[in-house]
Protein backbone atom coordinates (compact mmCIF):
# COMPACT_ATOMS: atom_id res chain seq x y z
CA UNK A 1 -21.09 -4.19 -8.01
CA UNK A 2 -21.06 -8.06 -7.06
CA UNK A 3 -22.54 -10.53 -8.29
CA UNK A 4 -25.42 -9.99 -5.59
CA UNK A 5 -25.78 -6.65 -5.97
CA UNK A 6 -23.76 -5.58 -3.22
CA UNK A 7 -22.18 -2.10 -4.25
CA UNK A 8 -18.36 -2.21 -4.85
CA UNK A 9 -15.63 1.26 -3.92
CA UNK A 10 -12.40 1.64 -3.33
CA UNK A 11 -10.12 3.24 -0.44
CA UNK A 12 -7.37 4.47 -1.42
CA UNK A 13 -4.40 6.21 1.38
CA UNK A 14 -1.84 7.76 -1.84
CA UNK A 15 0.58 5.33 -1.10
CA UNK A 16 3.96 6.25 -0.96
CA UNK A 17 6.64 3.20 -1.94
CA UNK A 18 10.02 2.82 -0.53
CA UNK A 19 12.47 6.04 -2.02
CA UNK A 20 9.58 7.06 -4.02
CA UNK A 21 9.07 10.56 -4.43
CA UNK A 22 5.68 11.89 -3.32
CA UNK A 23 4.76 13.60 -6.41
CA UNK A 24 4.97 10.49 -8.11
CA UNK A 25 2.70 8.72 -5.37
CA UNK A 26 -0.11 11.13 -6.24
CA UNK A 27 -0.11 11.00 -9.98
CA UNK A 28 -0.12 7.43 -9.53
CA UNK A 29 -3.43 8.11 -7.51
CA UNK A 30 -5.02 9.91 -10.31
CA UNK A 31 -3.88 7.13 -12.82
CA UNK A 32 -5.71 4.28 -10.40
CA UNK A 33 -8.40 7.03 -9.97
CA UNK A 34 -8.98 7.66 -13.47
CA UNK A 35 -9.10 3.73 -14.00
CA UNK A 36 -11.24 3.18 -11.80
CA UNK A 37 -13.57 5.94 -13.00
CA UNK A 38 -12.79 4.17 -16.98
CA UNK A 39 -14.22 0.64 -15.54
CA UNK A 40 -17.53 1.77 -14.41
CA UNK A 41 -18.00 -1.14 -12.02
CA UNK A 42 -16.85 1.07 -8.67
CA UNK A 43 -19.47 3.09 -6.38
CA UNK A 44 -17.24 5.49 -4.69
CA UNK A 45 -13.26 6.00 -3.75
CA UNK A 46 -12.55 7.86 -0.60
CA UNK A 47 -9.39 8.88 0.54
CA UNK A 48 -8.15 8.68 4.72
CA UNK A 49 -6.45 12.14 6.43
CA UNK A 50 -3.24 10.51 8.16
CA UNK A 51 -0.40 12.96 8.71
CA UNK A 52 3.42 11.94 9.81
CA UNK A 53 3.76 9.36 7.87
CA UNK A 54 6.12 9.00 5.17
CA UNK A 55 4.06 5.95 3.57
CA UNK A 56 0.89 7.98 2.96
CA UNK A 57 0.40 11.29 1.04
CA UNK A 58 -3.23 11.80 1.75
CA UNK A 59 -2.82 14.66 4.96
CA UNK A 60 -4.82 17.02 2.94
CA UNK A 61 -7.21 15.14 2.17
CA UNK A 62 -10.09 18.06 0.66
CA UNK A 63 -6.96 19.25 -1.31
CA UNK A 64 -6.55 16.03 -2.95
CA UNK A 65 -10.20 15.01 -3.50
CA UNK A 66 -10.13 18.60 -5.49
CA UNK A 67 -7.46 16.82 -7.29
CA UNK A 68 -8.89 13.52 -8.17
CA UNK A 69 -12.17 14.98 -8.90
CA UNK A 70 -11.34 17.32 -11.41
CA UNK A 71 -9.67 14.46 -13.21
CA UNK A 72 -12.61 12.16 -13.30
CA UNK A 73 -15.90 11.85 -14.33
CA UNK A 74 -18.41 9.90 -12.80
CA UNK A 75 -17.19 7.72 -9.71
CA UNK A 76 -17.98 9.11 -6.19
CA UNK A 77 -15.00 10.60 -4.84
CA UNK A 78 -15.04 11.20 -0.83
CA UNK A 79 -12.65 11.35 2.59
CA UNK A 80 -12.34 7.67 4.11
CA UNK A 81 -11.79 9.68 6.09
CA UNK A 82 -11.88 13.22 7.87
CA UNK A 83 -10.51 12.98 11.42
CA UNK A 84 -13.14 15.62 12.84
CA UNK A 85 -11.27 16.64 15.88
CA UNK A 86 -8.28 17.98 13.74
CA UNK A 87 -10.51 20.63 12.50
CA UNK A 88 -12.84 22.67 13.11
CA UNK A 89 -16.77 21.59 11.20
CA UNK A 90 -16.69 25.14 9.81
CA UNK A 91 -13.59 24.51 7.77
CA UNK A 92 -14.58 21.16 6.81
CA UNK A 93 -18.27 22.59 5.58
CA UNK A 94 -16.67 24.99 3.83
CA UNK A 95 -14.10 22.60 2.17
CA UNK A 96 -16.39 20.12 0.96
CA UNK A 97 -18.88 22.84 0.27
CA UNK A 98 -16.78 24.20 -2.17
CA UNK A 99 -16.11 20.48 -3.70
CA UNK A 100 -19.97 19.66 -3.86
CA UNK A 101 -20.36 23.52 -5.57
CA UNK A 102 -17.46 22.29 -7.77
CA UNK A 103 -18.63 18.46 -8.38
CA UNK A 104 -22.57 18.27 -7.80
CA UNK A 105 -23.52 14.80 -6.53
CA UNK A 106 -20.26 13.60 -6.56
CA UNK A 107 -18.46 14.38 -3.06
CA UNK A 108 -19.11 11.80 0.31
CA UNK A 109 -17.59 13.30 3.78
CA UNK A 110 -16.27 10.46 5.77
CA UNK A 111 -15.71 11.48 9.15
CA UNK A 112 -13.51 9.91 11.87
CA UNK A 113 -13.17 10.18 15.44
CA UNK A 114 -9.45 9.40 15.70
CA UNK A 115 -6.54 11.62 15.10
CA UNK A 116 -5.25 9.59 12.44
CA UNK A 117 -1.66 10.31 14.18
CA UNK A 118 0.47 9.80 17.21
CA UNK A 119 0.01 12.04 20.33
CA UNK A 120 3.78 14.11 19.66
CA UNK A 121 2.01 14.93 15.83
CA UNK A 122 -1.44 15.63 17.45
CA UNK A 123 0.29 18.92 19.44
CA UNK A 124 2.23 19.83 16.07
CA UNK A 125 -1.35 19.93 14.68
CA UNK A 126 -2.60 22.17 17.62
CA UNK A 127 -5.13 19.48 18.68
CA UNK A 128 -6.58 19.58 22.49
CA UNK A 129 -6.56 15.68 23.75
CA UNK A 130 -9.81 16.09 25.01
CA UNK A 131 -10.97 16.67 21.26
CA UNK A 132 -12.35 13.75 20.03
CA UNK A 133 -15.01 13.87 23.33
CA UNK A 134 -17.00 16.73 20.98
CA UNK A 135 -17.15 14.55 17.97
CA UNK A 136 -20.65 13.78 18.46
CA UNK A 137 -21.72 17.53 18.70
CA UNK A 138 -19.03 18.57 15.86
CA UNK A 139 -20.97 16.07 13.60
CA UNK A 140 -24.33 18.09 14.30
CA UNK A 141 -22.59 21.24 14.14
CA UNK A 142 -21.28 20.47 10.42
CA UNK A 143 -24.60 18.49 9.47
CA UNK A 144 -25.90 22.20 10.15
CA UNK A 145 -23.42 24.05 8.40
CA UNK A 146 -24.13 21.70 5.23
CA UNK A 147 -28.01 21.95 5.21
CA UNK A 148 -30.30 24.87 5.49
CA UNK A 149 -30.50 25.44 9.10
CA UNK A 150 -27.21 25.99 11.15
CA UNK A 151 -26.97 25.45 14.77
CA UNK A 152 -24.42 28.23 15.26
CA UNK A 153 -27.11 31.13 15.25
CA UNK A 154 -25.39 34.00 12.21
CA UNK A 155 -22.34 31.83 11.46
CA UNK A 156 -22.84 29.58 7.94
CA UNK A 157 -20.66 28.45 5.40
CA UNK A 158 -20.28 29.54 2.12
CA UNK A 159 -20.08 27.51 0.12
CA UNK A 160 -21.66 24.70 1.80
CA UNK A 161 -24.69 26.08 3.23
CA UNK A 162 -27.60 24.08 1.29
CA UNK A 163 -25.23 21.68 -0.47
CA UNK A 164 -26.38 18.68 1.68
CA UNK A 165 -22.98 16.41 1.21
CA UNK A 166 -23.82 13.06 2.33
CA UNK A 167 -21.97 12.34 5.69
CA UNK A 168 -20.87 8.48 6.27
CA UNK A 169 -19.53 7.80 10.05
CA UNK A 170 -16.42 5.68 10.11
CA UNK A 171 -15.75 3.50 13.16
CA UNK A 172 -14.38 0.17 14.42
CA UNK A 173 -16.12 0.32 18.13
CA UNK A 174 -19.60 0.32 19.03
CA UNK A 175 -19.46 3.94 19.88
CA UNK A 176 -18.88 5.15 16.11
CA UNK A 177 -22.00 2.33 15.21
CA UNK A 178 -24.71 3.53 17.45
CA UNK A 179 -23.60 7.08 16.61
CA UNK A 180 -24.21 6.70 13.41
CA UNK A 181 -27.89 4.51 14.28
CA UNK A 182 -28.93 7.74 16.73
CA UNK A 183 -27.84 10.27 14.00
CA UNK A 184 -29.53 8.10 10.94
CA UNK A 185 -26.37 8.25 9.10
CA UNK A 186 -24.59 5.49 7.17
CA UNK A 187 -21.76 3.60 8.85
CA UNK A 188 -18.43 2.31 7.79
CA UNK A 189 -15.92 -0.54 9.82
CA UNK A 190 -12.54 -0.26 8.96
CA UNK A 191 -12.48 -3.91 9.07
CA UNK A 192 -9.42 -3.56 6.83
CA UNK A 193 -7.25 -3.23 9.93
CA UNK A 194 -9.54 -3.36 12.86
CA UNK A 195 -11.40 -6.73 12.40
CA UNK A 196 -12.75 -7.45 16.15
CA UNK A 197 -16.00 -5.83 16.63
CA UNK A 198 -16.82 -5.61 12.70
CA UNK A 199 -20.49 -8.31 13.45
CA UNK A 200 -21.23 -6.70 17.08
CA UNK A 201 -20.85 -3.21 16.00
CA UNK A 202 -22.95 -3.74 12.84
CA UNK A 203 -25.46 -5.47 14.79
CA UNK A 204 -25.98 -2.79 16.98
CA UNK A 205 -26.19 -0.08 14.43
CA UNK A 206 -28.69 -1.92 12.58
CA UNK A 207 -30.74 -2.36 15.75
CA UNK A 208 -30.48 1.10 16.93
CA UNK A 209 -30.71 3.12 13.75
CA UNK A 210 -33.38 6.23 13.46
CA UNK A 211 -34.34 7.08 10.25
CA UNK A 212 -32.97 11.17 9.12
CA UNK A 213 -33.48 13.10 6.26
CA UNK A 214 -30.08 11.22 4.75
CA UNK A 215 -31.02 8.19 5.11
CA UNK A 216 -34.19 6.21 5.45
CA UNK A 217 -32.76 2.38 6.18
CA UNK A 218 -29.50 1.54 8.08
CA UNK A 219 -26.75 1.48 5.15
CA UNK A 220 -23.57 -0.74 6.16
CA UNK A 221 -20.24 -0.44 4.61
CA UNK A 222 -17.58 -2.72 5.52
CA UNK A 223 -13.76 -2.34 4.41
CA UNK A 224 -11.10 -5.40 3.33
CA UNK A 225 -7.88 -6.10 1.77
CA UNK A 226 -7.79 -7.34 -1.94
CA UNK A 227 -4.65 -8.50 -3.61
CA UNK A 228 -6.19 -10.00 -6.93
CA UNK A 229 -3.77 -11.25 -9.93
CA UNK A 230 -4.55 -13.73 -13.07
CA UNK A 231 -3.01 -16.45 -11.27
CA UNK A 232 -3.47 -17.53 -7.45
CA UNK A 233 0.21 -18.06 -7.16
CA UNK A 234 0.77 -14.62 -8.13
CA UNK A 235 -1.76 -12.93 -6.15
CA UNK A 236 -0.18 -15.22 -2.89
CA UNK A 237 3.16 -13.91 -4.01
CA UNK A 238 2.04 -10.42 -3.91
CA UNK A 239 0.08 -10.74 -0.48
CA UNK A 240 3.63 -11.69 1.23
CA UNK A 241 5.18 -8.58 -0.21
CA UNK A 242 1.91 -6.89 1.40
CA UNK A 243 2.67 -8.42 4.47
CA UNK A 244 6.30 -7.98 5.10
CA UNK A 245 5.17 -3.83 3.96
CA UNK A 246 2.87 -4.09 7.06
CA UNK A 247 5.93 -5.39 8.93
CA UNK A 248 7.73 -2.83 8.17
CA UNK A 249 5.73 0.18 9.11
CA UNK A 250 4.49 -1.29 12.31
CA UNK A 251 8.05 -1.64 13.51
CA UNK A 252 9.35 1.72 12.21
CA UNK A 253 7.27 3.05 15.23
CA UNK A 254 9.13 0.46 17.58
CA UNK A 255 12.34 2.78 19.15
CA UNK A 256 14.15 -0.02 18.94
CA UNK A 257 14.10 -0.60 15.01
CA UNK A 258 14.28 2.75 13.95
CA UNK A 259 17.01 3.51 11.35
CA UNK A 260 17.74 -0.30 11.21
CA UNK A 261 14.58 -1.59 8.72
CA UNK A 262 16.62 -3.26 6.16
CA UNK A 263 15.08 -5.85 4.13
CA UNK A 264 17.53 -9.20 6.19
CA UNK A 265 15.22 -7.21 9.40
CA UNK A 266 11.92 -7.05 8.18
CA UNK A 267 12.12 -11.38 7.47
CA UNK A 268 13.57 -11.82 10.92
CA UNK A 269 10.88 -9.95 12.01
CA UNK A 270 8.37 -12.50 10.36
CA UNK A 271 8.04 -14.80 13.21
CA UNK A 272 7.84 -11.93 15.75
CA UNK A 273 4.74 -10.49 17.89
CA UNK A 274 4.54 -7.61 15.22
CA UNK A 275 3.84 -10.09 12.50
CA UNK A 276 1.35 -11.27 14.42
CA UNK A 277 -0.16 -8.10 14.82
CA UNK A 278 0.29 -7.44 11.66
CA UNK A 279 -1.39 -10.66 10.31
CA UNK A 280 -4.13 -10.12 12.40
CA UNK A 281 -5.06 -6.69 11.38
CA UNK A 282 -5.32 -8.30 7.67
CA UNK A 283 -7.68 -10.48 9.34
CA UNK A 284 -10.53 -9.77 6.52
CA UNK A 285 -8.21 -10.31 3.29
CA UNK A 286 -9.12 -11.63 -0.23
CA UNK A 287 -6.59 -13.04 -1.93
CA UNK A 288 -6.17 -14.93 -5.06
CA UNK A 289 -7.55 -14.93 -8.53
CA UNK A 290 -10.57 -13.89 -10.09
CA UNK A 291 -12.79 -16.99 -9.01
CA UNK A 292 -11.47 -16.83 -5.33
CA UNK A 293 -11.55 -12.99 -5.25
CA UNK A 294 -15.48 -13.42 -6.18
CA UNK A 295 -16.40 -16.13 -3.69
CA UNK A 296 -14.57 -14.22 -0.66
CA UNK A 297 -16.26 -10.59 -1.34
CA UNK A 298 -19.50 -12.91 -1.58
CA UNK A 299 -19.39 -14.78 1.79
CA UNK A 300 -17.23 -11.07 3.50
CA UNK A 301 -20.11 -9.52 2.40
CA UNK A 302 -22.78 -11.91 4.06
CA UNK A 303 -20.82 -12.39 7.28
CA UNK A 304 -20.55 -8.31 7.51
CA UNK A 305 -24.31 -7.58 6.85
CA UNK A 306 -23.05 -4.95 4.05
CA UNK A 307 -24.95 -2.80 1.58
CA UNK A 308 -21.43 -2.16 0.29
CA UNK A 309 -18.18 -3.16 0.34
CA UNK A 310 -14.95 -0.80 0.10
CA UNK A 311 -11.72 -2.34 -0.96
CA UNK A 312 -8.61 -1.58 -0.74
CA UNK A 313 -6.26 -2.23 -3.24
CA UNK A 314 -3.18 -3.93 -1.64
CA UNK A 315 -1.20 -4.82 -4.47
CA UNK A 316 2.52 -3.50 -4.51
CA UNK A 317 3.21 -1.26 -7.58
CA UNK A 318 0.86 0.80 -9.84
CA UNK A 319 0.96 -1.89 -12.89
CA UNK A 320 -0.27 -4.67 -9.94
CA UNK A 321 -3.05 -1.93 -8.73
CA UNK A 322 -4.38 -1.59 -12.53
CA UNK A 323 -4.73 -4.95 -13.24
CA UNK A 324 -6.11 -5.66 -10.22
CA UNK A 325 -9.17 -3.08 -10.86
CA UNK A 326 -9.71 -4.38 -13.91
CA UNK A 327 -10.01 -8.35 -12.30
CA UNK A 328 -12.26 -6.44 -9.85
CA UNK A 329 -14.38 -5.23 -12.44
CA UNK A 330 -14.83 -8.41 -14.26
């Protein structure tokens, strides 16, 4: 929690480093998990569904919240998150049924109107295009499944049925903001990567939100980079290692680069329009030490409208991510 008040989580994508071997990735997760769980100071980590991606292990997502879960003890643990038109809201009641049967009070269901994937991946996943035009009415149709009173006449999921697990709409449009205002549902802008409409969109769930039995007020949750060391030089050393990472993975899905990433690349590639996308997508970024981490969460937090804000944890290398929760928590 800040200094304000403002509630304080982490998002968290199982990163995978460069000719590191998955397994390794996801005990690392439980190690920054367990952490942040130790520290106290941390509402809620979620985890995001992406799939085809070598730099992210976090495709099953309910799999790995089981995971994470059963390893912690108090924090919040939740999908940052579930890219609805992959699956079917049956499946995902019944999934995070069985986690809130498993973990009472403890599970959040992020959900996500993106495929979290490129369109070649989308048909290896079975997914019809025209998907994500249902999200609306698959978000009802789970909201069902998880409370008392489905809206599938016979059909109910078990476990799930009665569990009521919180549901948070994700977004970075105004569609996913006044979805989650007509719905009464919390709202989160992945302003960690998608900066542009992070005031308009919050503005306009605010003004538009109907109270539900979730939620009484509008709740706003907005997302940012941290990279947070003991010294500022440090932390600005590790942000340009964040960068030229960003580099990277936005030009592995350039044709023209792929097989030929080498590090000489990846710095000529600095100065190029994918830096610049890059750059910009880290738009909402704190960076530097503990002082300067405090004051930019402060003023993020004021010029997002937030209830809460979810970080994630940029730093290269686990022994940079732990220190950099426990800088967090101070």
């Amino acid at each position: 929690m800040t200094s304000t008040g403002m509630r304080l989580s982490l998002l968290h994508l199982a990163t995978v480093g460069r000719d590191q071997p998955v397994g390794e990735a996801l005990e690392a997760s439980v190690t920054l998990a367990q952490k942040a769980d130790s520290l106290g100071a941390f509402e809620r980590l979620w985890f995001a569904e992406h799939h085809n991606m070598s730099s992210i292990a976090s495709a099953a997502t309910a799999v790995l919240l089981a995971h994470v879960a059963a390893r912690t003890e108090r924090i919040r643990v939740g999908s940052g998150g579930v890219m609805l038109p992959n699956h079917s809201p049956l499946v995902i009641a019944e999934q995070f049924g069985t986690l809130a049967e498993l973990h009472p009070d403890r599970i959040d269901l992020g959900l996500g109107r993106a495929p979290g994937t490129d369109q070649v991946t989308m048909r290896a996943l079975r997914v019809d295009p025209r998907a994500s035009d249902r999200f609306p009415e698959d978000v009802l149709e789970l909201r069902g499944y998880l409370s008392d009173e489905t809206l599938v006449p016979t059909i109910h999921a078990i476990p799930g049925r009665g569990t009521r697990v919180p549901l948070y709409i994700l977004g970075s449009s105004l569609f996913g903001a006044q979805l989650a205002a007509r719905l009464g549902l919390p709202y989160a802008f992945a302003s960690h990567f998608a900066p542009d409409a992070l005031q308009q969109a919050v503005e306009a769930y605010r003004r538009e939100f109907r109270a539900s039995e979730q939620l009484a007020e509008p709740y706003v949750i907005a997302a940012l980079n941290v990279v947070v060391a003991d010294e500022q030089e440090r932390a600005e050393a590790l942000a340009a290692s964040v960068l030229r990472s960003r580099v990277r993975s936005l030009a592995s899905r350039v044709p023209a680069y792929a097989g030929r990433l080498d590090d000489a690349t990846v710095e000529a590639l600095m100065d190029s329009p994918v830096a610049a996308q890059a750059r910009h997508m880290m738009t909402y970024t704190a960076v530097g030490d503990v002082a300067a981490v405090k004051d930019y969460l402060e003023r993020f937090g004021q010029h997002a409208q937030a209830d809460e804000l979810m970080v994630t944890n940029a730093a290269p290398g686990l022994a940079n991510r732990l220190r950099a929760l426990e800088l967090l928590a101070s």
